[in-house]
Structures are given as structure tokens and as C-alpha cells.
C-alpha atoms as a PDB file:
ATOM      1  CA  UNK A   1       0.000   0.000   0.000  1.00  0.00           C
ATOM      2  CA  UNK A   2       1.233   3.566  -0.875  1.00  0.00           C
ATOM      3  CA  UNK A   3       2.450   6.100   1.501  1.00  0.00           C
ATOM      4  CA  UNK A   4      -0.329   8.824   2.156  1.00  0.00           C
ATOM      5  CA  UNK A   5      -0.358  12.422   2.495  1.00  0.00           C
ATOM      6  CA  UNK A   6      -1.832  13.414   5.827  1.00  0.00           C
ATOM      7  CA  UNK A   7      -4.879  15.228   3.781  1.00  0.00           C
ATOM      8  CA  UNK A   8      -5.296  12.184   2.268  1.00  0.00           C
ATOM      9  CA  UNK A   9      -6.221  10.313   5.455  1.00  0.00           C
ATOM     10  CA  UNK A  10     -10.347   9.550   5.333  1.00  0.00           C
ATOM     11  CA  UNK A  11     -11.888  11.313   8.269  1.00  0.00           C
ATOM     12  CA  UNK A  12     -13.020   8.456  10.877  1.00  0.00           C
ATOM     13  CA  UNK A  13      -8.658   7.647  10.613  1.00  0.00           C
ATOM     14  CA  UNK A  14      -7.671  11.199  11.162  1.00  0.00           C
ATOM     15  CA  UNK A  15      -5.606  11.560  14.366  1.00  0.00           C
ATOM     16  CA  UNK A  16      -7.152  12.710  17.847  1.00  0.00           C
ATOM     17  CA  UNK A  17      -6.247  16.202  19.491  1.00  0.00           C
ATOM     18  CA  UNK A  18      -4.473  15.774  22.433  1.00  0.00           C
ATOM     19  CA  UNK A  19      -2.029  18.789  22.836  1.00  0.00           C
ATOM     20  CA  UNK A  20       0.924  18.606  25.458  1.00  0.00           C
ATOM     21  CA  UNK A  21       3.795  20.664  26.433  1.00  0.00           C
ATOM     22  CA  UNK A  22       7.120  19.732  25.987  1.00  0.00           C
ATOM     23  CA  UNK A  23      10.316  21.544  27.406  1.00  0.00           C
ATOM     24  CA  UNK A  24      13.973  21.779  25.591  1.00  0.00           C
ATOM     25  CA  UNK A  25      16.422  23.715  27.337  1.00  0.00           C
ATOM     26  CA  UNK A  26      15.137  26.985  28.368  1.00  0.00           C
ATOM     27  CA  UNK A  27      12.356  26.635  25.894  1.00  0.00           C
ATOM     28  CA  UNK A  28       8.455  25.540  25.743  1.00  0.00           C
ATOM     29  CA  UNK A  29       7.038  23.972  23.010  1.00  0.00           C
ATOM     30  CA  UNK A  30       3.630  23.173  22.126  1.00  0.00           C
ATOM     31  CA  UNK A  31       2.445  19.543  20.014  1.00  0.00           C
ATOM     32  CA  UNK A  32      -0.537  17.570  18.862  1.00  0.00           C
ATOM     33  CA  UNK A  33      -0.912  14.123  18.490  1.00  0.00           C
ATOM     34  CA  UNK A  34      -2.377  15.345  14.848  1.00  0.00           C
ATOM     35  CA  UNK A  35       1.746  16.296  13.866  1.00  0.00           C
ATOM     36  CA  UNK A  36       0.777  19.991  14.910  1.00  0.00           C
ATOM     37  CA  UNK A  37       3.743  21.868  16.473  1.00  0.00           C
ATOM     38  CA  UNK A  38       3.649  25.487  18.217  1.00  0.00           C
ATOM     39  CA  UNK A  39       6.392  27.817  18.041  1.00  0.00           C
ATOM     40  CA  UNK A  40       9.183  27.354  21.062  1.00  0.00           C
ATOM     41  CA  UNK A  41       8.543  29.775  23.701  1.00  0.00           C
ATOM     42  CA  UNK A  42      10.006  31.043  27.295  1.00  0.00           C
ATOM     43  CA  UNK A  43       7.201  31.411  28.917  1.00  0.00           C
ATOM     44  CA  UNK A  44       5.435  27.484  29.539  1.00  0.00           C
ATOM     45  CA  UNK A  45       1.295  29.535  29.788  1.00  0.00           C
ATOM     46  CA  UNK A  46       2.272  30.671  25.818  1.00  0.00           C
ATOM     47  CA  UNK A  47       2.654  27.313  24.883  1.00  0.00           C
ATOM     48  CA  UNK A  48      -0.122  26.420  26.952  1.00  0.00           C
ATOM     49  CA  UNK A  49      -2.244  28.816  25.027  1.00  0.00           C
ATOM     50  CA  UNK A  50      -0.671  28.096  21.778  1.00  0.00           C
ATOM     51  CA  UNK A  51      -1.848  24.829  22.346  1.00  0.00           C
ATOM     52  CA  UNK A  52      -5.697  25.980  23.323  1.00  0.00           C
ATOM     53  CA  UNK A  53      -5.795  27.430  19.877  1.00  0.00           C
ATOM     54  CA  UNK A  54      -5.156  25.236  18.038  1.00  0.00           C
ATOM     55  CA  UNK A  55      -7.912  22.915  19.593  1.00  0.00           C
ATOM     56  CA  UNK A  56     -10.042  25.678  18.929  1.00  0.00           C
ATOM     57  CA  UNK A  57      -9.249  26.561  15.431  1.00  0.00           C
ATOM     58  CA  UNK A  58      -9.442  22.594  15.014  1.00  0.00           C
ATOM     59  CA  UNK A  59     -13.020  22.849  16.350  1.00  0.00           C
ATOM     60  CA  UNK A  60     -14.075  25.528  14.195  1.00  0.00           C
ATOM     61  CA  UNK A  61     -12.690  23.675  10.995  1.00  0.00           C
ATOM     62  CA  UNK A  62     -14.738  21.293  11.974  1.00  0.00           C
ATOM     63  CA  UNK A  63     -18.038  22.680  11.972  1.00  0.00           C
END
């Protein structure tokens, strides 16, 4: 079976949103099981909320 693009994955197969912080050095980052990643920050509540909003533009996108 072929390799598939992540926009090619039907709908009911599409990953969950589950978004956790990770921490590298002196840096915060933001992820989603979906591959999603947020920009590293210093401050651990701006990931947190980087995080938030991407679970809420994922909610809008989805109706």
C-alpha cells in the first residue's frame, strides 16, 4: 500500500487532538498528536495557550 499524504487520510482515521507541552532547554514547546507543532517559547502559559488554539481553530474547521 502507498504512503499517504496526511490530507489524504479519510476522516473516521484522522488523528485525535491531544495537545501537550514539551520543554527543551530553556524553551516551551507546544504539540498535537495530529503532527501539529507550536512555536518554542520562554514562557510554559504561551505554549499552553498556543496549544488551546489550536484545539479551537481545530473545532471551528470542523463545523
Amino acid at each position: 500500500m502507498p504512503d499517504r499524504a496526511p490530507h489524504d487520510v479519510p476522516p473516521a482515521a484522522a488523528p485525535r487532538h491531544r495537545t501537550s507541552t514539551s520543554e527543551r532547554g530553556s524553551f516551551c514547546l507546544a504539540r498535537c498528536d495530529c503532527g501539529w507543532r507550536g512555536p518554542a517559547r520562554r514562557a510554559r502559559s504561551q505554549a499552553r495557550t498556543d496549544a488551546e488554539r489550536h484545539l479551537a481553530d481545530v473545532a471551528a474547521a470542523d463545523g
